[in-house]
Protein backbone atom coordinates (compact mmCIF):
# COMPACT_ATOMS: atom_id res chain seq x y z
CA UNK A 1 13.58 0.56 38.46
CA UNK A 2 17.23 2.21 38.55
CA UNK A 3 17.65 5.93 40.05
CA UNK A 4 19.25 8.51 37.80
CA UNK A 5 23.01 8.10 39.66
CA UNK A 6 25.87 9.48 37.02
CA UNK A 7 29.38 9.76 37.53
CA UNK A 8 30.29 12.51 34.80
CA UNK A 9 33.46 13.76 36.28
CA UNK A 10 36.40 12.83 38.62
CA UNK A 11 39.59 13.95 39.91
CA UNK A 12 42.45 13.59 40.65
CA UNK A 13 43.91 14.24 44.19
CA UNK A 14 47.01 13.67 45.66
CA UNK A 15 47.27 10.64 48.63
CA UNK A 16 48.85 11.01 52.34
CA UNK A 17 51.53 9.18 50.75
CA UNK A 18 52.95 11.37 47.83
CA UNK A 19 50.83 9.49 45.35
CA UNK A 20 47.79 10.23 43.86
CA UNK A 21 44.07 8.80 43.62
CA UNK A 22 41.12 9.57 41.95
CA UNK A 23 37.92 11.04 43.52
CA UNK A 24 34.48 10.22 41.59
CA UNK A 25 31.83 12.95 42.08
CA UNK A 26 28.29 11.31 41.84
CA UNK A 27 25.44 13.25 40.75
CA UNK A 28 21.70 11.75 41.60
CA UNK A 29 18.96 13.14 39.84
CA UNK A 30 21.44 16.08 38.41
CA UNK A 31 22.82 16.88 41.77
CA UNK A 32 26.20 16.99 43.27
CA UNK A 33 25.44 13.18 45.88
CA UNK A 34 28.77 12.48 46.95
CA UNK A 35 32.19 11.99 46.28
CA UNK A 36 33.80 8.56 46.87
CA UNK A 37 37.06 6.90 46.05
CA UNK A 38 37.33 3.51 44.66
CA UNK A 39 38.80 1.79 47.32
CA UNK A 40 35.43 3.12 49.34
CA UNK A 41 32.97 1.54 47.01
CA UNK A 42 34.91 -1.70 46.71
CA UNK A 43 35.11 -2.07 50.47
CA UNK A 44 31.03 -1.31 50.38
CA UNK A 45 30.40 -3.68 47.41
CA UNK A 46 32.43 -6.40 49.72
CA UNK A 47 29.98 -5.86 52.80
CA UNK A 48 26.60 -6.20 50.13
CA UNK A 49 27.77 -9.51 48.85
CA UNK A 50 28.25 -10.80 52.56
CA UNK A 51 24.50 -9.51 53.17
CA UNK A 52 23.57 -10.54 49.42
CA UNK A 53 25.34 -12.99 48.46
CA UNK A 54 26.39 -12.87 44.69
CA UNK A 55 22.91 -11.45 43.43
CA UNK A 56 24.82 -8.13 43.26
CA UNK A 57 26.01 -6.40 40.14
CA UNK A 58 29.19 -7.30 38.34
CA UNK A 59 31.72 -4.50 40.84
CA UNK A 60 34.98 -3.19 38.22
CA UNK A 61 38.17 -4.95 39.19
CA UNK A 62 41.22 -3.35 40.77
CA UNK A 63 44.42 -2.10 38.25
CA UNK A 64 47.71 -2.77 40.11
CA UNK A 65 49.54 -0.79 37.25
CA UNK A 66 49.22 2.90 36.40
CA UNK A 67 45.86 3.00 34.34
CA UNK A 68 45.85 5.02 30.85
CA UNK A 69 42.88 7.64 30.17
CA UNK A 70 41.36 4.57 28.21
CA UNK A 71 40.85 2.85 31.36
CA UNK A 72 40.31 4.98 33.80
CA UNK A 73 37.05 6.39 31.57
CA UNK A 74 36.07 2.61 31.64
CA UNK A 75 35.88 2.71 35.69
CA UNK A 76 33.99 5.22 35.71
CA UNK A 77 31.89 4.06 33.49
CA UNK A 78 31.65 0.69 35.15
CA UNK A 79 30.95 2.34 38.68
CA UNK A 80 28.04 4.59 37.44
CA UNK A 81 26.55 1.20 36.04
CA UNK A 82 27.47 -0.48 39.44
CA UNK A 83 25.25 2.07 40.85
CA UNK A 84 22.34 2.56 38.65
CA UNK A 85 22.08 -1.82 38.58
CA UNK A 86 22.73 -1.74 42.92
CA UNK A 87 19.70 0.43 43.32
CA UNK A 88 17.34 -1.80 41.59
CA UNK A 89 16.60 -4.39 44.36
CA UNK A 90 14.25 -2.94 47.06
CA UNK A 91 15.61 -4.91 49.58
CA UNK A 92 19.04 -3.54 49.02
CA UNK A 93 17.72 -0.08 48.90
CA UNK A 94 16.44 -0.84 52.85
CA UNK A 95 19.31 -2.80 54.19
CA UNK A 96 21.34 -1.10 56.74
CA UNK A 97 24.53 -1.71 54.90
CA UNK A 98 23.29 0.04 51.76
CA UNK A 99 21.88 3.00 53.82
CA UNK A 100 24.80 3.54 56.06
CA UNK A 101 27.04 3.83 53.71
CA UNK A 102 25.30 6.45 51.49
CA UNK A 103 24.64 8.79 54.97
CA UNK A 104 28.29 8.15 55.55
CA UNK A 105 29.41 9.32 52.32
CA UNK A 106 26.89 12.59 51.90
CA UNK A 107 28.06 13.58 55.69
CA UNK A 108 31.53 13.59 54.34
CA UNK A 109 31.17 15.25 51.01
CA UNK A 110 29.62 18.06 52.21
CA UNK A 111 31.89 18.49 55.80
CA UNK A 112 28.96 18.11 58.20
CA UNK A 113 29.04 15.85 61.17
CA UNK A 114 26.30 13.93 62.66
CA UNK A 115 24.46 16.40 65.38
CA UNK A 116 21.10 17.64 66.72
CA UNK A 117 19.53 20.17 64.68
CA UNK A 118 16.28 21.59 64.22
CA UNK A 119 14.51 20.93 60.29
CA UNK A 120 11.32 23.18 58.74
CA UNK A 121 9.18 21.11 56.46
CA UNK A 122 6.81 23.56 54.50
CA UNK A 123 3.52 22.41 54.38
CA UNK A 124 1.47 23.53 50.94
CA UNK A 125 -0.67 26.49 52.89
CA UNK A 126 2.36 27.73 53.95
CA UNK A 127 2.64 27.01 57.53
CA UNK A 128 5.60 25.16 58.37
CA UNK A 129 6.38 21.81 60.97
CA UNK A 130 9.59 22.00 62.79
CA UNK A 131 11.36 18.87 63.88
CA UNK A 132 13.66 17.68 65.67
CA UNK A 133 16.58 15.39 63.49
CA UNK A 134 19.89 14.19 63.18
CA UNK A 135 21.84 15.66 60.20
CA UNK A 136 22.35 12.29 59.57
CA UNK A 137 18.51 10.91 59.57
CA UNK A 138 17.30 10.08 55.95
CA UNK A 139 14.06 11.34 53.76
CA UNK A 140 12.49 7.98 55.15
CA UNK A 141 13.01 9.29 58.95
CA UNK A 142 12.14 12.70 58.47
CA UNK A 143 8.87 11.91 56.83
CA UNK A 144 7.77 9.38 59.87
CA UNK A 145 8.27 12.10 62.16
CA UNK A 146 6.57 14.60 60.45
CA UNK A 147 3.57 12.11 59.87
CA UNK A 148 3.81 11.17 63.10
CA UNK A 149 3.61 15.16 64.80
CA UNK A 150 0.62 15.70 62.37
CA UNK A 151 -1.29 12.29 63.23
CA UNK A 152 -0.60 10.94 59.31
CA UNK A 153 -2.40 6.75 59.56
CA UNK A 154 0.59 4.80 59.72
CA UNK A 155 -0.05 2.48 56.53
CA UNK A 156 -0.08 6.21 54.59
CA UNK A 157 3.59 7.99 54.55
CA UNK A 158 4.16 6.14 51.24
CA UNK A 159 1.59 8.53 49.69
CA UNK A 160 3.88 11.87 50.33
CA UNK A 161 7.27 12.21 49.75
CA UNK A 162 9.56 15.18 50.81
CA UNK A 163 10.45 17.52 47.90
CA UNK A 164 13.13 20.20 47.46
CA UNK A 165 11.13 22.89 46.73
CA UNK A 166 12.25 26.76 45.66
CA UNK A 167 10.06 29.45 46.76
CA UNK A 168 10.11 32.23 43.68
CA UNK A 169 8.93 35.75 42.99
CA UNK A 170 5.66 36.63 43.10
CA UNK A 171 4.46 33.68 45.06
CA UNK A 172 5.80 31.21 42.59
CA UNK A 173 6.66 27.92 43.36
CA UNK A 174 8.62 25.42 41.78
CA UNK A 175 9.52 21.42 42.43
CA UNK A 176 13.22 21.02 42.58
CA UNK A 177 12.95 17.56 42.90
CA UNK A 178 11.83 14.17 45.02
CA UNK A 179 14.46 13.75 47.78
CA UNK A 180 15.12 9.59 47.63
CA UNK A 181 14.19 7.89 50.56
CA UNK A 182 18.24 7.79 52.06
CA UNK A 183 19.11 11.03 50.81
CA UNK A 184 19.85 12.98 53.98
CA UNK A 185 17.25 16.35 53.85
CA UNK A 186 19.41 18.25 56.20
CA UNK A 187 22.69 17.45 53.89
CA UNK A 188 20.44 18.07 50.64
CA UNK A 189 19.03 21.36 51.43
CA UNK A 190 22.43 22.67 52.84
CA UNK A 191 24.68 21.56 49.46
CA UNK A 192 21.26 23.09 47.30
CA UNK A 193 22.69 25.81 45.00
CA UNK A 194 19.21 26.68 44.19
CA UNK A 195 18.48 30.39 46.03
CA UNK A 196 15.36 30.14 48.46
CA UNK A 197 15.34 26.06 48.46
CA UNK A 198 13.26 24.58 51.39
CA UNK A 199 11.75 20.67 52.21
CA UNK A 200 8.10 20.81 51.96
CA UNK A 201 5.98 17.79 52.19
CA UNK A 202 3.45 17.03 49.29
CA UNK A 203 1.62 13.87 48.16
CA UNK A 204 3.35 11.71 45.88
CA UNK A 205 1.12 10.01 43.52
CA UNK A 206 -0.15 11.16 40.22
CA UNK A 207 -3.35 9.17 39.39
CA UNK A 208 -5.85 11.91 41.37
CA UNK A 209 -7.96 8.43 41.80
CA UNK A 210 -5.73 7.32 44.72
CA UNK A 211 -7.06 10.11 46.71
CA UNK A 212 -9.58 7.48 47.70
CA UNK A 213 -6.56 5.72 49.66
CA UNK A 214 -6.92 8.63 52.21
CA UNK A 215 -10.49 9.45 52.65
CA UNK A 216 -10.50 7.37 56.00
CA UNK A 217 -7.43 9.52 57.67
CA UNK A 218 -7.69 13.41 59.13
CA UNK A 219 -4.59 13.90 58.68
CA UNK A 220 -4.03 13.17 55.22
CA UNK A 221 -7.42 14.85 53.79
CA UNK A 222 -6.56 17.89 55.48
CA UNK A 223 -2.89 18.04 53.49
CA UNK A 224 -4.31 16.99 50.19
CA UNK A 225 -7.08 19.77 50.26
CA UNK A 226 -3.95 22.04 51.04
CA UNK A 227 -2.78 20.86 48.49
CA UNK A 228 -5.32 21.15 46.11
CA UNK A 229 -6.17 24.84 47.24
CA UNK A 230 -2.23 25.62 46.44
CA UNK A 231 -2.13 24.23 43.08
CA UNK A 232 -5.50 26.03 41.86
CA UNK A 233 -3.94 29.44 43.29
CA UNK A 234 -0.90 28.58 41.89
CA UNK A 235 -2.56 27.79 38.49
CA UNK A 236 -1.48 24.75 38.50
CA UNK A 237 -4.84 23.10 38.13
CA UNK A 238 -7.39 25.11 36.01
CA UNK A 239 -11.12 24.94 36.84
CA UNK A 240 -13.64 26.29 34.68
CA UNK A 241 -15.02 29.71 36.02
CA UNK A 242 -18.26 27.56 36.95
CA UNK A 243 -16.11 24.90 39.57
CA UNK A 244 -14.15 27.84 40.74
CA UNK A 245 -17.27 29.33 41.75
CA UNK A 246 -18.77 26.01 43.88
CA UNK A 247 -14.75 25.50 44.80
CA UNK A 248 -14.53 28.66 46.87
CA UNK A 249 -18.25 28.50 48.40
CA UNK A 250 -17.49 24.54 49.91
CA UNK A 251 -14.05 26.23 50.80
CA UNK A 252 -15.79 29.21 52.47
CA UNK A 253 -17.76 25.89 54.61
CA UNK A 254 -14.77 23.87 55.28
CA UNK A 255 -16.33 21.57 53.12
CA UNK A 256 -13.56 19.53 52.44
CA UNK A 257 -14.80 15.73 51.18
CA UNK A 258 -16.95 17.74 48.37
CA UNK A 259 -14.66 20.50 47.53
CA UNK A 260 -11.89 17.19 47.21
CA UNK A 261 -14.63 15.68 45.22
CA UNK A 262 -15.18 18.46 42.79
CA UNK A 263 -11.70 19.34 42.47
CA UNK A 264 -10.78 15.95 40.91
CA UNK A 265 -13.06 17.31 38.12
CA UNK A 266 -10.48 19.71 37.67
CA UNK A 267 -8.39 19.94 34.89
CA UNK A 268 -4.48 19.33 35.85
CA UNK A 269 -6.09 18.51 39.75
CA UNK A 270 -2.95 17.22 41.39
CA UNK A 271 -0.54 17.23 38.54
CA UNK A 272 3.22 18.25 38.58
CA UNK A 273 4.01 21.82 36.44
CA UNK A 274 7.09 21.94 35.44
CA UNK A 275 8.81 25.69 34.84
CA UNK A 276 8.39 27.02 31.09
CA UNK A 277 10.52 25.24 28.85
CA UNK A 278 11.54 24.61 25.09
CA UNK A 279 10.31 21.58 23.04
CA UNK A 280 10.80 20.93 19.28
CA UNK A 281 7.27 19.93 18.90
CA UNK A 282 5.62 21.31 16.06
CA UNK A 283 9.21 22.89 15.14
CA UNK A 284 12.20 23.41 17.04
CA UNK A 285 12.42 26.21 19.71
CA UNK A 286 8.51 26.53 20.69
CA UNK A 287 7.73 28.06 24.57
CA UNK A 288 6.23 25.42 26.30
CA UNK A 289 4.71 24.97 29.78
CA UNK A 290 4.28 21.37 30.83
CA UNK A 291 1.79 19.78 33.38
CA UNK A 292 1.89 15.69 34.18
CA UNK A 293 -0.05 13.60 35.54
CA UNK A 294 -2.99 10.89 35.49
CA UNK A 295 -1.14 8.97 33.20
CA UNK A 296 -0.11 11.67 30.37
CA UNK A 297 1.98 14.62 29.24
CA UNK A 298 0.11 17.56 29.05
CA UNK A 299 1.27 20.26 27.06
CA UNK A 300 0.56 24.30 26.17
CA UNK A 301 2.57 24.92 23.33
CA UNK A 302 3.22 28.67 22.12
CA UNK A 303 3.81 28.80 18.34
CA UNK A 304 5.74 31.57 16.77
CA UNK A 305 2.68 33.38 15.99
CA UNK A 306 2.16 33.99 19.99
CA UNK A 307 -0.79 31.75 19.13
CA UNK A 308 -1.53 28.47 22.21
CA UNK A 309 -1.55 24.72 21.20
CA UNK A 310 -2.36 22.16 23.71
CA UNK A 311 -0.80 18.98 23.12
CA UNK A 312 -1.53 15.47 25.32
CA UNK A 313 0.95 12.54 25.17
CA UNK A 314 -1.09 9.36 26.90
CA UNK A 315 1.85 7.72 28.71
CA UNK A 316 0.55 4.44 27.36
CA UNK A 317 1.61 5.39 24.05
CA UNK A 318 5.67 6.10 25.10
CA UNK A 319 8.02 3.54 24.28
CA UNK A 320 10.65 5.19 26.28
CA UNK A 321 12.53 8.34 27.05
CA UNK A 322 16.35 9.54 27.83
CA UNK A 323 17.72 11.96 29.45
CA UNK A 324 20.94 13.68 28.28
CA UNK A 325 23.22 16.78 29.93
CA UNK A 326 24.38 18.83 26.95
CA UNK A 327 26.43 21.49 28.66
CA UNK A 328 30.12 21.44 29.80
CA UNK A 329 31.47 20.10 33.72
CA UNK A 330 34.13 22.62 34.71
CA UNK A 331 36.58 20.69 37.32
CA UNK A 332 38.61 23.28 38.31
CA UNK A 333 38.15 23.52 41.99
CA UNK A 334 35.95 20.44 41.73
CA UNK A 335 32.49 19.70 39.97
CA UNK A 336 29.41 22.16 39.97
CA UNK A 337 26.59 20.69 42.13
CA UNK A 338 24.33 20.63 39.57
CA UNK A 339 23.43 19.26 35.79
CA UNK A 340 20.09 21.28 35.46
CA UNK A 341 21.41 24.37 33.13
CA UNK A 342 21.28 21.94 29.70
CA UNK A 343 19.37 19.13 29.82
CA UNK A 344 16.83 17.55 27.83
CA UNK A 345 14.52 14.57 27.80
CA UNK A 346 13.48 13.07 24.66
CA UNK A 347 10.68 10.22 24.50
CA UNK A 348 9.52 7.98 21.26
CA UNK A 349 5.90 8.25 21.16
CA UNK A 350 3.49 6.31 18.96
CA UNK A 351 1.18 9.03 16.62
CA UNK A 352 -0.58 7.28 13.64
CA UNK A 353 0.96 4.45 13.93
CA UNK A 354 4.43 5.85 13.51
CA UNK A 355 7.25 6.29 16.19
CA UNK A 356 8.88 9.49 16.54
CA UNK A 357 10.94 11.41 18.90
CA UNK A 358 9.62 14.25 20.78
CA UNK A 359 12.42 16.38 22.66
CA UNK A 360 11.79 19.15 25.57
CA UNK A 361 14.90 21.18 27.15
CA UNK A 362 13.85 21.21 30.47
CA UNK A 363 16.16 22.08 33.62
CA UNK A 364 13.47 19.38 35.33
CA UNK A 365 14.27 17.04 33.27
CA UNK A 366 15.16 14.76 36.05
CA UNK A 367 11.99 15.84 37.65
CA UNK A 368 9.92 15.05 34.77
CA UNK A 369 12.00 11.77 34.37
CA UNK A 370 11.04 10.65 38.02
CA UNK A 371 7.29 11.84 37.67
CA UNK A 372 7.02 9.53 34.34
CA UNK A 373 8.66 6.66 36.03
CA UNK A 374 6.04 6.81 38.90
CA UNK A 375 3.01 7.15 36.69
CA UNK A 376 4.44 3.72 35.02
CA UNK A 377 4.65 2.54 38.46
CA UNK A 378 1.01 3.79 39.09
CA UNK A 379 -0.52 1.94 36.18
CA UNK A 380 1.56 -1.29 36.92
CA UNK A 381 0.20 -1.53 40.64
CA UNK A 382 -3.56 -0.75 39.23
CA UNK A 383 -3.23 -3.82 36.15
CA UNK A 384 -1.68 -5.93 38.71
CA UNK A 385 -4.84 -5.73 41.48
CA UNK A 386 -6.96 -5.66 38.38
CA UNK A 387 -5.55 -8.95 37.25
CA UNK A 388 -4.38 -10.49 40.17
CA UNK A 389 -2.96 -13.51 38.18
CA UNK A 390 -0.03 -10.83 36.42
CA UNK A 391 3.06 -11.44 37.67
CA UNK A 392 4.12 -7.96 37.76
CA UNK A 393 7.05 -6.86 39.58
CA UNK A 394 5.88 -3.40 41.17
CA UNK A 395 8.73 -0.62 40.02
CA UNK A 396 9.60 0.89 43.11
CA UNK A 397 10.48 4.60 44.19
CA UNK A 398 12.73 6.52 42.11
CA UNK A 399 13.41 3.73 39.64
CA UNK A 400 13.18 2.52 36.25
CA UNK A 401 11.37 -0.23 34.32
CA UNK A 402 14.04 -0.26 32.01
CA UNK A 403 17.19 1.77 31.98
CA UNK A 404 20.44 1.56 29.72
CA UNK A 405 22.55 4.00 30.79
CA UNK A 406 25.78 4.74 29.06
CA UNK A 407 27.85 7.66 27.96
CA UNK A 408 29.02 9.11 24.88
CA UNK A 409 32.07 11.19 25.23
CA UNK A 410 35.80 12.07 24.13
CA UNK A 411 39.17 11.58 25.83
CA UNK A 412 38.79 13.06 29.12
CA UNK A 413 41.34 14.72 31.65
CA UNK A 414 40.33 15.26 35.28
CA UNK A 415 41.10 19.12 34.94
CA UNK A 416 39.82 19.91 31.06
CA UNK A 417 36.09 20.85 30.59
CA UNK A 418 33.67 18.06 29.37
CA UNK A 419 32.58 19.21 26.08
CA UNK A 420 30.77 16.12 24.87
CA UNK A 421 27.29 15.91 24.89
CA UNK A 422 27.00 12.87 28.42
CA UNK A 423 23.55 10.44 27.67
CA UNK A 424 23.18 10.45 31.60
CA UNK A 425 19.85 8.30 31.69
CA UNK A 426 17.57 6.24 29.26
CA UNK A 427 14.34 4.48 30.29
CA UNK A 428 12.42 1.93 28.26
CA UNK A 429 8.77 2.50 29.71
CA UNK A 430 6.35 0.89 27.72
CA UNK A 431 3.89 -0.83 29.56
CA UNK A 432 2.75 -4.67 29.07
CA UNK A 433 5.21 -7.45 30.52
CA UNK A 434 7.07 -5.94 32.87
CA UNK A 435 10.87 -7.09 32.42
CA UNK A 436 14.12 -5.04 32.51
CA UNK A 437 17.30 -4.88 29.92
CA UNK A 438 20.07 -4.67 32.09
């Protein structure tokens, strides 16, 4: 599946030689990635097809001559599709070529040369792991230390990922997003805008029936019964006042297989809650506070009456979803670092036999976009060992079953605002035959 990479702005700069060039500011998952030049992604496309041969994504061609606002929107265009098409082949995702260049380029962006340094990876009780990293080693690295100081079984790092994670009032937490396995933690938590940001480690699966994966490891039961202690003091899974009581007498006996046992009971047990939002579901402007996971969209609605209404979409039943920025880019002294103040994610749902649009305005909506695409993922891998005759390819990490990504937008100038409403990422998710429109 493709990652949520958008070039919505670029600028102009002026060259070493009196000229000028134009620098594109790439935004993954609505932040700030990098900034790159042309010539630097053409030389990078040039080393992939020597690796890959010509299985790589049509790359935009040079202009000798002067280029007109026309074309230079094109490029851009044409790059942000160069990227979201690059990222769909795992074994590019691993190569060293692909890798290198993307640690190059967020070192750069961001002024910060490769060095020791020391990172903190939260843990969900609170306690915290320090290790020992480059600034230049990736979300894959850092997790195989940290699995490897707290004894994690070798075959499991694939069932956490390392999230950006802001620590709120009140004891409030909230998922800033899934750091992609060559982001660069260090570089990502030092560009973060968001106020008390850390890395904390969490499992990264949403069907609460894989817990049975890591039954066999120490390591891993102990983190996923922090985990699931967390997210019931944190409200973010709600047992009854009966499993609350048996809940804290097997956690009073370190009773952790049964109190894991019971808690899967749970209602919301080890889904993602998103921050209160806005939806237009059953009219336009309701509260909403979201919760997703095990294969669905849960939702407490509050109507204009104050009164509750508790909505489930079954993910089965989505055709697909976009996600669209509807605020303004100022490039004045260069782009903001992030796309999460106006965003929404819209997804066609199937009710009584009728397709409609449902719409949320969510500054997750990247987040939620990324949790939907690995629930697909979820129930792809679980019909394909059902079936073992499905030839399924398995979507992996961060991308998209299907994904047409294009954008909507008026003549631009590097130094006006954007005013246009950008479509920044739309994913066709039904399930069934597995095939992508690219």
């Amino acid at each position: 599946m493709k990652m949520h990479f958008c070039i919505p702005v670029s600028q102009q700069r002026p060259d070493a030689l009196g000229g000028r060039y134009v620098l594109y500011s790439v935004y993954l998952d609505g932040f700030l990635f990098c900034k790159v030049r042309y010539s630097q992604l053409h030389r990078w496309n040039e080393q992939l097809k020597r690796v890959f041969g010509n299985c790589l994504p049509p790359f935009p061609p040079k202009y000798y001559l002067a280029m007109t606002t026309s074309m230079a929107n094109e490029r851009r265009d044409q790059l942000e599709q160069y990227l979201q098409k690059v990222t769909v082949d795992p074994n590019m995702l691993r190569s060293d070529v692909f890798v290198d260049f993307l640690k190059l380029v967020q070192l750069d962006t961001f002024s910060i040369t490769t060095k020791k340094a020391s990172l903190d990876i939260f843990l969900p009780d609170g306690r915290n792991i320090k290790v020992e990293i480059l600034t230049s080693d990736t979300a894959e690295r850092v997790l195989e230390a940290v699995s490897h100081n707290i004894g994690l079984c070798q075959e499991l790092p694939d069932c956490f990922g390392l999230f950006l994670i802001q620590f709120c009032k009140e004891g409030r937490l909230s998922v800033v997003k899934k750091l992609a396995d060559f982001e660069l933690p260090y570089v990502s938590l030092r560009s973060s805008e968001v106020e008390n940001c850390k890395v904390g480690l969490r499992k990264w699966y949403l069907d609460p029936s894989l817990d049975a994966r890591l039954m066999d490891c120490r390591a891993a039961v102990d983190l996923i019964y922090m985990q699931a202690i967390q997210d019931i003091e944190k409200e973010w899974a709600k047992p009854t006042e009966v499993q609350r009581q048996k809940l804290e007498a097997l956690q009073k006996e370190d009773n952790q297989t049964e109190f894991l046992e019971l808690a899967r009971e749970v209602q919301h047990y080890g889904y993602v809650q998103l921050e209160p939002c806005t939806c237009d579901h059953p009219e336009p402007g309701c509260q909403a506070l979201l919760s997703v996971g095990n294969n669905e969209i849960s939702c407490c609605i509050t109507l204009p009456d104050n009164q509750t209404l508790d909505v489930i979409f079954q993910m089965d039943r989505v055709k697909c979803w976009q996600v669209t920025f509807l605020g303004t880019l100022l490039d004045t002294d260069g782009p903001q670092q992030t796309l999460s103040q106006n965003l929404e994610l819209r997804f066609q749902y199937c009710e009584d036999s009728h397709w409609r649009w449902f719409v949320i305005y969510t500054k997750q909506a990247f987040l939620l976009s990324t949790c939907l695409k690995k629930m697909i993922s979820e129930k792809t891998v679980k019909q394909a060992a059902e079936n073992p005759e499905m030839q399924i390819e398995v979507p992996e990490q961060g991308k998209s079953k299907k994904c047409h990504i294009q954008q909507n937008q008026k003549d631009y100038s590097s130094f006006l605002p954007r005013k246009s409403k950008i479509k920044i990422a739309e994913v066709d998710c039904g399930f069934g035959t597995i095939k992508e429109d690219l």
